[in-house]
Protein backbone atom coordinates (compact mmCIF):
# COMPACT_ATOMS: atom_id res chain seq x y z
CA UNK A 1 -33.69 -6.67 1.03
CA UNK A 2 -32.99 -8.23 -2.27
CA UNK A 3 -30.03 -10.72 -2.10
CA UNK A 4 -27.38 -9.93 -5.16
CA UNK A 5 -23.60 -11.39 -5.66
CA UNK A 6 -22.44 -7.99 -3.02
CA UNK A 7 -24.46 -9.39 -0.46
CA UNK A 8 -22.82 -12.42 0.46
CA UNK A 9 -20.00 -9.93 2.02
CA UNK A 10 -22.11 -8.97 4.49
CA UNK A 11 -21.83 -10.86 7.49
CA UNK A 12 -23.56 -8.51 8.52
CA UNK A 13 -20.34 -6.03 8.00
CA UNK A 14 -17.95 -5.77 5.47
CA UNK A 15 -14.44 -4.36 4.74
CA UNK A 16 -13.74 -3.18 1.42
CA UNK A 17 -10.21 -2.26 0.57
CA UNK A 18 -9.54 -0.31 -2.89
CA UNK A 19 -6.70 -1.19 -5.64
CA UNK A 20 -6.14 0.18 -8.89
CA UNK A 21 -5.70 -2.50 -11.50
CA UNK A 22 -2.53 -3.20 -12.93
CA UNK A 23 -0.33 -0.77 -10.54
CA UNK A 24 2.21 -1.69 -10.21
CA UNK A 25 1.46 -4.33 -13.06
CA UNK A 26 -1.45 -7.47 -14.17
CA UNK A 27 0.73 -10.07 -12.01
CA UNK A 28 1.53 -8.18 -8.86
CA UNK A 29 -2.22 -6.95 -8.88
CA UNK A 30 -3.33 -10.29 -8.41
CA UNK A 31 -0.97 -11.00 -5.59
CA UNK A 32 -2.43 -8.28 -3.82
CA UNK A 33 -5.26 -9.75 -4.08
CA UNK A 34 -4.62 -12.43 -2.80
CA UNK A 35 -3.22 -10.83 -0.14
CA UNK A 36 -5.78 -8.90 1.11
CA UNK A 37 -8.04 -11.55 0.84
CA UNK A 38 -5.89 -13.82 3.50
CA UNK A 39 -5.97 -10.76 5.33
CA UNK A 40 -10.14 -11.10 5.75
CA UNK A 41 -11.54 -8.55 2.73
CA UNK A 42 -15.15 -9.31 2.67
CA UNK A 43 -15.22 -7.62 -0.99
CA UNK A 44 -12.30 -5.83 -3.24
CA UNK A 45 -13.00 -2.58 -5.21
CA UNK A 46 -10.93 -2.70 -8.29
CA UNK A 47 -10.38 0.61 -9.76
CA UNK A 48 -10.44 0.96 -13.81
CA UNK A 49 -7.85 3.26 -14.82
CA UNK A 50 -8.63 6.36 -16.76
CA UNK A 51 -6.62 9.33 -18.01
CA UNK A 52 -8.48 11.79 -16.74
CA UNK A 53 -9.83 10.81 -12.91
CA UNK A 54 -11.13 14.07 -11.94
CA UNK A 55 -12.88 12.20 -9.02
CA UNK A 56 -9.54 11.19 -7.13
CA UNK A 57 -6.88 12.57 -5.35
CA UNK A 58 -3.19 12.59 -5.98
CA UNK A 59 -2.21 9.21 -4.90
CA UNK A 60 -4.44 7.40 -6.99
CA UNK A 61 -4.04 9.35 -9.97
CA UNK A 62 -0.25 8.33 -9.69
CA UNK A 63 -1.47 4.78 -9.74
CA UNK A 64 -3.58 5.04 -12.54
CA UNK A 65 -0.11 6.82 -14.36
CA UNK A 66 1.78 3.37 -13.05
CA UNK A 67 -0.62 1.23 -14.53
CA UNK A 68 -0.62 2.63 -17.47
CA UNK A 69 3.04 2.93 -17.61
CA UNK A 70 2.80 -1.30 -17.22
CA UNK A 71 0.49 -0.86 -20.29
CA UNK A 72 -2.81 -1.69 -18.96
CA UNK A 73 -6.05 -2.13 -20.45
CA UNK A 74 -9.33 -2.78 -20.06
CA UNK A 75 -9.24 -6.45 -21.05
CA UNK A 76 -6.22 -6.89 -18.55
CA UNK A 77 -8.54 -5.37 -15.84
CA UNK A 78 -10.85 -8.49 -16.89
CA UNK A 79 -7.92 -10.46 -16.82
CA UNK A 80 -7.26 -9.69 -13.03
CA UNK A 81 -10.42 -10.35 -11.99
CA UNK A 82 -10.29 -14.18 -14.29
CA UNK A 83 -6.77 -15.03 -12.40
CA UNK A 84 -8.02 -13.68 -9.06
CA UNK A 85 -11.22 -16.47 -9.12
CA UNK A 86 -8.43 -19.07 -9.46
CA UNK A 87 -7.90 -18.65 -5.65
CA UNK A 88 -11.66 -16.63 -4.64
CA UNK A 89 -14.72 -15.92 -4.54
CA UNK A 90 -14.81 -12.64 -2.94
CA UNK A 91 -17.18 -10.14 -4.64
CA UNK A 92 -15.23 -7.69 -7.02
CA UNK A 93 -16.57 -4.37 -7.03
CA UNK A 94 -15.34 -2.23 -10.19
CA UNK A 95 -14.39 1.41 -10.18
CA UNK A 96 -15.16 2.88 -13.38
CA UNK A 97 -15.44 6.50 -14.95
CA UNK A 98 -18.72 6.25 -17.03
CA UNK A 99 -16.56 6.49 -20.73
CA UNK A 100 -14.96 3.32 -19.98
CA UNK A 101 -17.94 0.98 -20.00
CA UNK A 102 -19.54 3.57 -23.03
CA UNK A 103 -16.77 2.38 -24.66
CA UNK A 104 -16.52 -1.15 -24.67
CA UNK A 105 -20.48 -1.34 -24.83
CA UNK A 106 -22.47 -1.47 -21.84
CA UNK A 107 -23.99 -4.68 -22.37
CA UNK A 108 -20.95 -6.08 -23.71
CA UNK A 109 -18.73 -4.59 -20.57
CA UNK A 110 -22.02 -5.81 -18.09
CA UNK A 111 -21.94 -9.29 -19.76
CA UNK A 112 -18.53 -9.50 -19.13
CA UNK A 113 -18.64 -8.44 -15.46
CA UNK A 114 -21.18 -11.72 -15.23
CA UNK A 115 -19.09 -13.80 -16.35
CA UNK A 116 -16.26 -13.71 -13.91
CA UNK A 117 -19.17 -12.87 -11.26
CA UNK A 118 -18.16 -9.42 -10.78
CA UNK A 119 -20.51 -7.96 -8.34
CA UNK A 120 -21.00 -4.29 -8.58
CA UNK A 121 -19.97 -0.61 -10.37
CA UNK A 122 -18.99 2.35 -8.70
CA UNK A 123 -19.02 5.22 -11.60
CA UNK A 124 -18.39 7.93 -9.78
CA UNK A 125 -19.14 10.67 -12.46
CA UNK A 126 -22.69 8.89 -13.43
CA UNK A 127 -25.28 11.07 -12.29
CA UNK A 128 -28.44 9.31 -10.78
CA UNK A 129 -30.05 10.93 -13.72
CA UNK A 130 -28.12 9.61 -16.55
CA UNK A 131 -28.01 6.25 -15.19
CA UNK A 132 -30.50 5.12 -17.63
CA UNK A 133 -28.60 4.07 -20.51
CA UNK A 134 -26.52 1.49 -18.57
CA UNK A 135 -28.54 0.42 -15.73
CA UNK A 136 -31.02 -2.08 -17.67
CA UNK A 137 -27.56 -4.20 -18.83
CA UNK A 138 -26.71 -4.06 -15.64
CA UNK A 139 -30.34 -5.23 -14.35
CA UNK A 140 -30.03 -7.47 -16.84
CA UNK A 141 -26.82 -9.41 -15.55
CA UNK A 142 -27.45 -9.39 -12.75
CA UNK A 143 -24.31 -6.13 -11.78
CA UNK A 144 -25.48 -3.42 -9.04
CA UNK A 145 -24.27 -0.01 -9.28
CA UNK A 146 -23.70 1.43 -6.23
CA UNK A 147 -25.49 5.21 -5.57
CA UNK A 148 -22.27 7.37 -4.99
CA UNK A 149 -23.94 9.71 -2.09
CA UNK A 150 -21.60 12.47 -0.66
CA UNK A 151 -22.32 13.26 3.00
CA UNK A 152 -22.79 16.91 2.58
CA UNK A 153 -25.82 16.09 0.66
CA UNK A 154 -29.25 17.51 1.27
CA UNK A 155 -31.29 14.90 3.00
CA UNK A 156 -33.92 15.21 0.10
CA UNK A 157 -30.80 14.40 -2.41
CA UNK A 158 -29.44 11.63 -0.28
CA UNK A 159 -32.48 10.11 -0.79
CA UNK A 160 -33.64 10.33 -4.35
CA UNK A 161 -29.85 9.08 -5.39
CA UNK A 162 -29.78 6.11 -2.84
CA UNK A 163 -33.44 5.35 -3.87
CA UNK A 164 -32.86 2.86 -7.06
CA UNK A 165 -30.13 1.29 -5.80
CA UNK A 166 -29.22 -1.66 -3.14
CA UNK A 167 -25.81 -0.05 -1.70
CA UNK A 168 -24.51 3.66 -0.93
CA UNK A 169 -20.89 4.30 -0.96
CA UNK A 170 -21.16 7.72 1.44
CA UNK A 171 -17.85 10.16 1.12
CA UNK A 172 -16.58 12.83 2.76
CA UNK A 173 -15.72 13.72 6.21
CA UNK A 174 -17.92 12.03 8.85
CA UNK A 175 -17.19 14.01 11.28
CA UNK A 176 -20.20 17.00 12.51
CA UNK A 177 -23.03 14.00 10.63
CA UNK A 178 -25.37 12.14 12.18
CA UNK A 179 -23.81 8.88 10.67
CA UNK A 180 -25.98 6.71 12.71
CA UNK A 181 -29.44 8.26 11.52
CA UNK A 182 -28.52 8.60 7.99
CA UNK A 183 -27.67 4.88 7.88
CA UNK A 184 -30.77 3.90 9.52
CA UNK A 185 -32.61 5.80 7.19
CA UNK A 186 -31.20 4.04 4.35
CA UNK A 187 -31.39 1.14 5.81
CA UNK A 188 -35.60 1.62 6.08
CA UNK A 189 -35.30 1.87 2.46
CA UNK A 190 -33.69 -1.37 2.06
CA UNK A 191 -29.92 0.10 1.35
CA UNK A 192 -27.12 -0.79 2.45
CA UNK A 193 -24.56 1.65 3.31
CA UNK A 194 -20.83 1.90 2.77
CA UNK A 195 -18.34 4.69 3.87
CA UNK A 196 -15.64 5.34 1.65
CA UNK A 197 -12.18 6.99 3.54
CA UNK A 198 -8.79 7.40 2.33
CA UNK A 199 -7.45 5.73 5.15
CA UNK A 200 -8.51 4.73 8.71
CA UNK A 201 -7.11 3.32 11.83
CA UNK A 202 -8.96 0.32 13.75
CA UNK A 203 -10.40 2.40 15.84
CA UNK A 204 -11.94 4.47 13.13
CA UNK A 205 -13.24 1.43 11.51
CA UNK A 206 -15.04 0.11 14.49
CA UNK A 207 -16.43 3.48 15.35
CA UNK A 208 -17.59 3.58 11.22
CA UNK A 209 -18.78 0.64 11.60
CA UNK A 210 -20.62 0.20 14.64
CA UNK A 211 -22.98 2.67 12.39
CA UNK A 212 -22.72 1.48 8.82
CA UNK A 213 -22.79 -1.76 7.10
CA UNK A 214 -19.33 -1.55 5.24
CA UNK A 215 -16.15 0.57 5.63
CA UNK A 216 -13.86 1.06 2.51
CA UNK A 217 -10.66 2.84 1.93
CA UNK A 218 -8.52 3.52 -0.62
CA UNK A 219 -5.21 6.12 -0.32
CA UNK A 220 -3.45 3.30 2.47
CA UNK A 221 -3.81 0.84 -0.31
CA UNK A 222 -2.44 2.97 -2.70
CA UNK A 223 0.07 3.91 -0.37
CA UNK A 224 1.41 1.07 0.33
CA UNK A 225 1.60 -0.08 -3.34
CA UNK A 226 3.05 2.81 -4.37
CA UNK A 227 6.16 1.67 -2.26
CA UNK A 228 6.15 -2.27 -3.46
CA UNK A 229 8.77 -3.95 -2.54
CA UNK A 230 9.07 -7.89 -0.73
CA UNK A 231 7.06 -6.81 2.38
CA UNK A 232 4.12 -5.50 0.28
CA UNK A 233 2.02 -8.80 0.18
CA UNK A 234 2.96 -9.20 3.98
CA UNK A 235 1.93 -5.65 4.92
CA UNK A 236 -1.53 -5.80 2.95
CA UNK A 237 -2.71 -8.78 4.82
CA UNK A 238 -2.29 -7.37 8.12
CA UNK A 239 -3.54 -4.59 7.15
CA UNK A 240 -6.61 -6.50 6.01
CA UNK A 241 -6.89 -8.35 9.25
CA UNK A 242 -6.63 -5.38 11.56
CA UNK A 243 -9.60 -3.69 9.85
CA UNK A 244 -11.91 -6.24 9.06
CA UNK A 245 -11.31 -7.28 12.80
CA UNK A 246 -12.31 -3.57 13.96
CA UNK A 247 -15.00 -3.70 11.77
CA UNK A 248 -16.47 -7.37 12.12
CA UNK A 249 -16.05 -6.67 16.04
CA UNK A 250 -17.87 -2.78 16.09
């Protein structure tokens, strides 16, 4: 398996907790950071805001409004990430609709990304097959983009969108799929696999897991930052130490 900047999460598992950039605001993003880090994150997925995020549900939509209400931008998403490697290393992983990084230039946005050793790209409304105007600036520094697979997927599908890439994010409900054989399968093909919830309990994480290589979630985050107040940092760490507990111990 090739060895990128997302790898060195892996130990062999990884917890991945979600926040959307500048909600509530730049400064408080970075303490939650930090906070989640303390907690044990392996790797932080930092989501780009965008005005239209078809792809997301109603919690994180209301982030993305906060964020923008604080008057984020792009550059203060790079900004984050530049204050957050004050204190780590962890891998960043960045959530971005594909007009975002069109934008700012893909190899200008991917040389970016390389310098504050930003890891990876989740675009969630990228097809596999128009991946090709982006993916050799990304190639080029060095940035994986993570194949977006949804579980309900034909097996034939799974396979031909997992098949240039080094990491799966899988979504949907688990439950009724042979988690264990698809991840083994993709794991034959030298990916690693990653399942993307809203929310889970330990016990959910461990039983994730025990099959996959990562376990990520995203509304509990949200959740919680939605209600910041003094007992936010606090309750982010523990979270963070419950679940990459459940899911360093599955």
């Amino acid at each position: 398996m090739t060895t990128t900047k997302l790898s060195a999460a892996f130990t062999p598992k990884a917890f991945i907790p979600y926040l959307i950039a500048g909600d509530p605001d730049i400064e408080t993003t970075v303490s939650n950071i930090q906070a989640l880090t303390t907690g044990g994150a392996d790797a932080i997925e930092l989501g780009i805001p965008f005005s239209d995020p078809v792809a997301d549900g109603p919690d994180i939509q209301a982030g993305d409004l906060r964020a923008f209400a604080a008057g984020i931008s792009v550059a203060g998403v790079f900004d984050i990430v530049a204050a957050a490697r004050k204190f780590t290393d962890v891998p960043f992983i960045l959530v971005t609709y594909a007009n975002i990084p069109f934008k700012f230039g893909y190899d200008a946005f991917c040389a970016r990304c390389s310098e504050l050793n930003v890891a990876a790209l989740i675009i969630p409304d990228l097809p596999l097959e128009e991946q090709g105007e982006i993916r050799p600036s990304a190639d080029k520094y060095g940035i994986s983009i993570i194949a977006t697979v949804p579980l309900n997927s034909e097996p034939a599908r799974i396979a031909a969108l997992a098949a240039p890439a080094e990491f799966a994010l899988l979504q949907g409900d688990p439950t009724g799929v042979d988690l264990s054989a698809l991840t083994t399968s993709l794991k034959q093909a030298g990916v690693r696999s990653i399942v993307g919830l809203g929310s889970a309990d330990a016990t959910q994480a461990a039983t994730l897991a025990a099959s996959a290589d990562g376990v990520s979630i995203d509304t509990t985050t949200v959740q919680l930052i939605a209600k910041q107040d003094a007992t936010t940092s606090q309750k982010l760490t523990e979270l963070a130490a419950t679940l990459s507990a459940a899911v360093h111990g599955a």
